[in-house]
PDB file of N, CA and C in Angstrom:
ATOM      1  N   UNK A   1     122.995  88.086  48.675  1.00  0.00           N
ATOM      2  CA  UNK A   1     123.195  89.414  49.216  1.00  0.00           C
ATOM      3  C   UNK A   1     122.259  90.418  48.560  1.00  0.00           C
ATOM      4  N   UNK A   2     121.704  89.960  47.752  1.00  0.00           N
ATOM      5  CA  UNK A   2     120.878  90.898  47.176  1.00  0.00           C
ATOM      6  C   UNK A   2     119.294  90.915  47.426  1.00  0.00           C
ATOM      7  N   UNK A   3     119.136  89.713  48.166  1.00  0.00           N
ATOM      8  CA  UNK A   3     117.835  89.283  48.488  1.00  0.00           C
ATOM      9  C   UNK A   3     117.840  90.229  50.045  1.00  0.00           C
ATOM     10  N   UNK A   4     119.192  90.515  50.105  1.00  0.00           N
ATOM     11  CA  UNK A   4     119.411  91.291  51.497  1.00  0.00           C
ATOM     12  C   UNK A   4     119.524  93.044  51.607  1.00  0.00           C
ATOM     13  N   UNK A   5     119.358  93.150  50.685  1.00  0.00           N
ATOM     14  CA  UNK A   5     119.489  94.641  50.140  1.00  0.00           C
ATOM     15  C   UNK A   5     120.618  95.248  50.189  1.00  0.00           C
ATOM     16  N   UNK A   6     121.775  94.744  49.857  1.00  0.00           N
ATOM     17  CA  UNK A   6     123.120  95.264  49.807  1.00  0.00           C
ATOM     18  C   UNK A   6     123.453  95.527  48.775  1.00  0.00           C
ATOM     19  N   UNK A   7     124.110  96.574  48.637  1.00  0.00           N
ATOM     20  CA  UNK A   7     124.549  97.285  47.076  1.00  0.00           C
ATOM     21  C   UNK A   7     125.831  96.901  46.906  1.00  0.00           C
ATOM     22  N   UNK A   8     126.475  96.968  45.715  1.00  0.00           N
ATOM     23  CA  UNK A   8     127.412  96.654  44.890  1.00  0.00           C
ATOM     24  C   UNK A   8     128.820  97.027  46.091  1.00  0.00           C
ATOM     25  N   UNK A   9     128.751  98.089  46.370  1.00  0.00           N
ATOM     26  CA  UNK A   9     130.070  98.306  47.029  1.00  0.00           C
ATOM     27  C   UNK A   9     130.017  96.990  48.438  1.00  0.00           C
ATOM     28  N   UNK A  10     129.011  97.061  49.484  1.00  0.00           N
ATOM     29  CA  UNK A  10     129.201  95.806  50.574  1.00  0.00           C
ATOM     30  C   UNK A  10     128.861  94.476  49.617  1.00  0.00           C
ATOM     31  N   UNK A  11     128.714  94.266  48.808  1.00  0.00           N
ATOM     32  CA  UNK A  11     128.944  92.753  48.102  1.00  0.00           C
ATOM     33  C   UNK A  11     130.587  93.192  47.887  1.00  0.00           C
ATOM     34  N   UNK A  12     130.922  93.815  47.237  1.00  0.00           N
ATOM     35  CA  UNK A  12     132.510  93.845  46.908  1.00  0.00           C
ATOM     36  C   UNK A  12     133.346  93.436  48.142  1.00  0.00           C
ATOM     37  N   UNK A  13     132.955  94.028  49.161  1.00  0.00           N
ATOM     38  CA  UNK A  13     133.417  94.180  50.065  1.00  0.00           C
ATOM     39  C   UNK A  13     133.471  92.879  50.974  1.00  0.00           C
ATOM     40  N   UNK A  14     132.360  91.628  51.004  1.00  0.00           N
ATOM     41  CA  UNK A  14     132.041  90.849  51.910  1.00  0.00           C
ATOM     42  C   UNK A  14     132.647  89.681  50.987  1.00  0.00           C
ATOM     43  N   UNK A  15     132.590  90.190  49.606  1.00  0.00           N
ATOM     44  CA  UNK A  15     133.320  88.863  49.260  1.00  0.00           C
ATOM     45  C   UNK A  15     134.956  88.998  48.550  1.00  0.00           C
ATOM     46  N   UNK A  16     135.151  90.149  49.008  1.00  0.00           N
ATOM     47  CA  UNK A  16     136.882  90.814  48.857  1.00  0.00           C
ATOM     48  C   UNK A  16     136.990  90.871  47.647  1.00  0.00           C
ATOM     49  N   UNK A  17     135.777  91.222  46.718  1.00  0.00           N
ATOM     50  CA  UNK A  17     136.318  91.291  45.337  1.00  0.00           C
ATOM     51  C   UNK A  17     136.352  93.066  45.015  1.00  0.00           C
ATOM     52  N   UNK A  18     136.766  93.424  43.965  1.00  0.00           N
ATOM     53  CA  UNK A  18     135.882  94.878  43.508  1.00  0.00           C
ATOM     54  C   UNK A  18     135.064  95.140  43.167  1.00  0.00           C
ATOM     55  N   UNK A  19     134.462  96.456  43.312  1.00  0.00           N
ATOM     56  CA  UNK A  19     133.530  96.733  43.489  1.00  0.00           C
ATOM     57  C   UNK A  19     132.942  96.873  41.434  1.00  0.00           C
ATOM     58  N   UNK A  20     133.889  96.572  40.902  1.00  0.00           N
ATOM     59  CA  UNK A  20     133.233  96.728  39.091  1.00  0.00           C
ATOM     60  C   UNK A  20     133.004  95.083  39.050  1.00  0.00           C
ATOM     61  N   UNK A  21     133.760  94.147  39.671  1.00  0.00           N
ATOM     62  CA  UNK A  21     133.747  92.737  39.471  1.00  0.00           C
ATOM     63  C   UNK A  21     132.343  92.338  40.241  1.00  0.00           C
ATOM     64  N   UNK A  22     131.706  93.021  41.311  1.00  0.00           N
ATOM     65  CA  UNK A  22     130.410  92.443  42.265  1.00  0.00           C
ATOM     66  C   UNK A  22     129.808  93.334  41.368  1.00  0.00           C
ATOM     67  N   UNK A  23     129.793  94.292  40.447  1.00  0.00           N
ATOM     68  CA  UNK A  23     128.753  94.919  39.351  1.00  0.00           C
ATOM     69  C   UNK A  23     128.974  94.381  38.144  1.00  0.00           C
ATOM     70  N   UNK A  24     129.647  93.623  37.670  1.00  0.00           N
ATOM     71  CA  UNK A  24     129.545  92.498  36.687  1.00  0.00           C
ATOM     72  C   UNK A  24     128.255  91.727  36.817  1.00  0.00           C
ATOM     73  N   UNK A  25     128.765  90.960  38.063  1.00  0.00           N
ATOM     74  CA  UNK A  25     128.395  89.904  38.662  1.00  0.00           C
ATOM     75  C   UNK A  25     126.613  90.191  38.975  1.00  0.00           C
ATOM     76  N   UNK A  26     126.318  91.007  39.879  1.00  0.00           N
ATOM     77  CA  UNK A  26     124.613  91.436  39.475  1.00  0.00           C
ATOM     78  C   UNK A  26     124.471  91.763  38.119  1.00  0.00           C
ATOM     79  N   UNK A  27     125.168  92.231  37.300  1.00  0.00           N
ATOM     80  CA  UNK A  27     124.306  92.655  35.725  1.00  0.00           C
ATOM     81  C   UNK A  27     124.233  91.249  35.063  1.00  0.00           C
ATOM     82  N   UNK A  28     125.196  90.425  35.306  1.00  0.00           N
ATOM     83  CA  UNK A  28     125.478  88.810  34.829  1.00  0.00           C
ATOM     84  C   UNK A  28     123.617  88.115  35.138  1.00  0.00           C
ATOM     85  N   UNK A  29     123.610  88.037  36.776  1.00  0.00           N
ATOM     86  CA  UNK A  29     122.411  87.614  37.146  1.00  0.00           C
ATOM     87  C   UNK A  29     120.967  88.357  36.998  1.00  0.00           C
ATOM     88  N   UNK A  30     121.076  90.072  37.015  1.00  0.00           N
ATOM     89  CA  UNK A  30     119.893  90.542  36.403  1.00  0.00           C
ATOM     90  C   UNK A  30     119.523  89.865  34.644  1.00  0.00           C
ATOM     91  N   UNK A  31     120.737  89.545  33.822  1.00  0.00           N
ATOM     92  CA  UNK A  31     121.001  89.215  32.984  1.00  0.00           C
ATOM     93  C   UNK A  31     120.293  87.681  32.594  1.00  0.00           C
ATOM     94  N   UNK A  32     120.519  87.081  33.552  1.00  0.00           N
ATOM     95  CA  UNK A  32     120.214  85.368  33.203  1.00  0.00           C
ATOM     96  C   UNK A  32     118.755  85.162  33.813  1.00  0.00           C
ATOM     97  N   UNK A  33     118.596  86.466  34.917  1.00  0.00           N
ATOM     98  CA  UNK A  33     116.856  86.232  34.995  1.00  0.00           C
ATOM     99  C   UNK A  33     116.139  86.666  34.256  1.00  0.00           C
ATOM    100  N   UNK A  34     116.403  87.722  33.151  1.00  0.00           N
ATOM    101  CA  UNK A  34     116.130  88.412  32.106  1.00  0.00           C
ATOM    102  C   UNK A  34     114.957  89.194  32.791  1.00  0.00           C
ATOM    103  N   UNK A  35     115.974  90.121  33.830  1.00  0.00           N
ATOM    104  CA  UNK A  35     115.082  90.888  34.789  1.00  0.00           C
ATOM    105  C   UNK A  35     115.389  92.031  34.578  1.00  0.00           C
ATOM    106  N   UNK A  36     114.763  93.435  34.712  1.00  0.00           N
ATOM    107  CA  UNK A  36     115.452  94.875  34.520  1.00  0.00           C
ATOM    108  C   UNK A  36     115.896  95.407  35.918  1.00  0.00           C
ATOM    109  N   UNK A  37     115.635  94.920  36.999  1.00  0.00           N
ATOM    110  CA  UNK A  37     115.873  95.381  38.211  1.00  0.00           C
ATOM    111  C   UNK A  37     116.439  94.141  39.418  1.00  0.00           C
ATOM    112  N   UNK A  38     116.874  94.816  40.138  1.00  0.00           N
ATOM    113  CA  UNK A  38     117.033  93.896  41.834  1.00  0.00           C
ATOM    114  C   UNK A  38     116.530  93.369  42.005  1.00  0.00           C
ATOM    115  N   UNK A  39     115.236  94.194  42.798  1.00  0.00           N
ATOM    116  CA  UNK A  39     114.192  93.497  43.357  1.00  0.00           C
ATOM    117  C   UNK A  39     113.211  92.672  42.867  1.00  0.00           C
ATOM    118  N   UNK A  40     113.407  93.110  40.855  1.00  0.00           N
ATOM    119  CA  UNK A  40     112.549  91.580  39.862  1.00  0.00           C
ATOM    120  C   UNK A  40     113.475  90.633  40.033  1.00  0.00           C
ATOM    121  N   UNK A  41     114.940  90.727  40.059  1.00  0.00           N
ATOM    122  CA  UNK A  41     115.588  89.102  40.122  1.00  0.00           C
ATOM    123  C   UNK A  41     115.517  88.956  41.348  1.00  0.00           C
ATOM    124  N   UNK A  42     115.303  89.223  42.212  1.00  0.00           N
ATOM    125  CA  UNK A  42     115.472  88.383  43.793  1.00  0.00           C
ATOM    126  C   UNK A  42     114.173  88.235  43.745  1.00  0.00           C
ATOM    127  N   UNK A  43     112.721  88.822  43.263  1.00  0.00           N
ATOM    128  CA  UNK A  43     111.413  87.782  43.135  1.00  0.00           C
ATOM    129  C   UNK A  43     110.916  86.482  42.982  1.00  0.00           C
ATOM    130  N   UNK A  44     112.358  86.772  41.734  1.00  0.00           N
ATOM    131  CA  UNK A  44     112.395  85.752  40.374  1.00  0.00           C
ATOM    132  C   UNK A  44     112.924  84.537  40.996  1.00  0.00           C
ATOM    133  N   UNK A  45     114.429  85.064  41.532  1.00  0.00           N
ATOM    134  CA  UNK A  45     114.852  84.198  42.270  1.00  0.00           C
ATOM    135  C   UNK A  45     114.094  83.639  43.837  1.00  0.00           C
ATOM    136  N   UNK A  46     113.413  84.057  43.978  1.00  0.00           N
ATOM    137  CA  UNK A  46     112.475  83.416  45.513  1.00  0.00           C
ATOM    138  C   UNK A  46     111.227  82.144  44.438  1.00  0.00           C
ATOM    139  N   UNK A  47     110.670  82.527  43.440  1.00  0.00           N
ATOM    140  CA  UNK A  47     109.745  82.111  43.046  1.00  0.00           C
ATOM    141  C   UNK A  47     110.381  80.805  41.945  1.00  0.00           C
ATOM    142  N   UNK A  48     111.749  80.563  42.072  1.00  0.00           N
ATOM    143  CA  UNK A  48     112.132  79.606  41.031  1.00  0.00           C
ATOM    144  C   UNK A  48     113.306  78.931  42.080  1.00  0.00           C
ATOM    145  N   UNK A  49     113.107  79.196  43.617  1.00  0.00           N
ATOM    146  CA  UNK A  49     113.565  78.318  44.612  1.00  0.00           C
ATOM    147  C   UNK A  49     115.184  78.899  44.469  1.00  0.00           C
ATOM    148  N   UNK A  50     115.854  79.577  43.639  1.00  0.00           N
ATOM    149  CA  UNK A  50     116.850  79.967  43.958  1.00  0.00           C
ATOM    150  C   UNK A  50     117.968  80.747  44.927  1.00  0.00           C
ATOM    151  N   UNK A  51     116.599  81.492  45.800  1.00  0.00           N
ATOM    152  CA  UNK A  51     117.240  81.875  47.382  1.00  0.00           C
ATOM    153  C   UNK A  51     116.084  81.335  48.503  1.00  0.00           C
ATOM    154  N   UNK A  52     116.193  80.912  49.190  1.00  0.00           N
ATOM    155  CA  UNK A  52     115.208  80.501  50.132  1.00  0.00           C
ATOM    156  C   UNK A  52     115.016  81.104  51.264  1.00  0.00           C
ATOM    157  N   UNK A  53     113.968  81.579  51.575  1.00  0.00           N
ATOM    158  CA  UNK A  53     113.264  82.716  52.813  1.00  0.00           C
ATOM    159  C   UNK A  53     112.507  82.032  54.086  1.00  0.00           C
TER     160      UNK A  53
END
């Protein structure tokens, strides 16, 4: 969802969680790509096969 440009509140929302638990959850994965932004982990993630386009 992030490779899709959806912000924290429609991730909360699409996967019925809250909206601090789907902002965990991106700081978790900006976190493990050891990325400072979105759009560097969904790069990161296109270029290490982790979302596919």
């Amino acid at each position: 969802m992030l490779a899709e440009g959806h912000g924290n509140k429609t991730i909360a929302w699409k996967l019925g969680i809250s909206e601090h638990t789907a902002k965990f959850h991106v700081a978790s994965i900006l976190s493990k790509l050891n990325s400072g932004t979105r759009t560097e982990a969904v790069t990161l993630g296109i270029r290490r096969g982790l979302i596919l386009i």
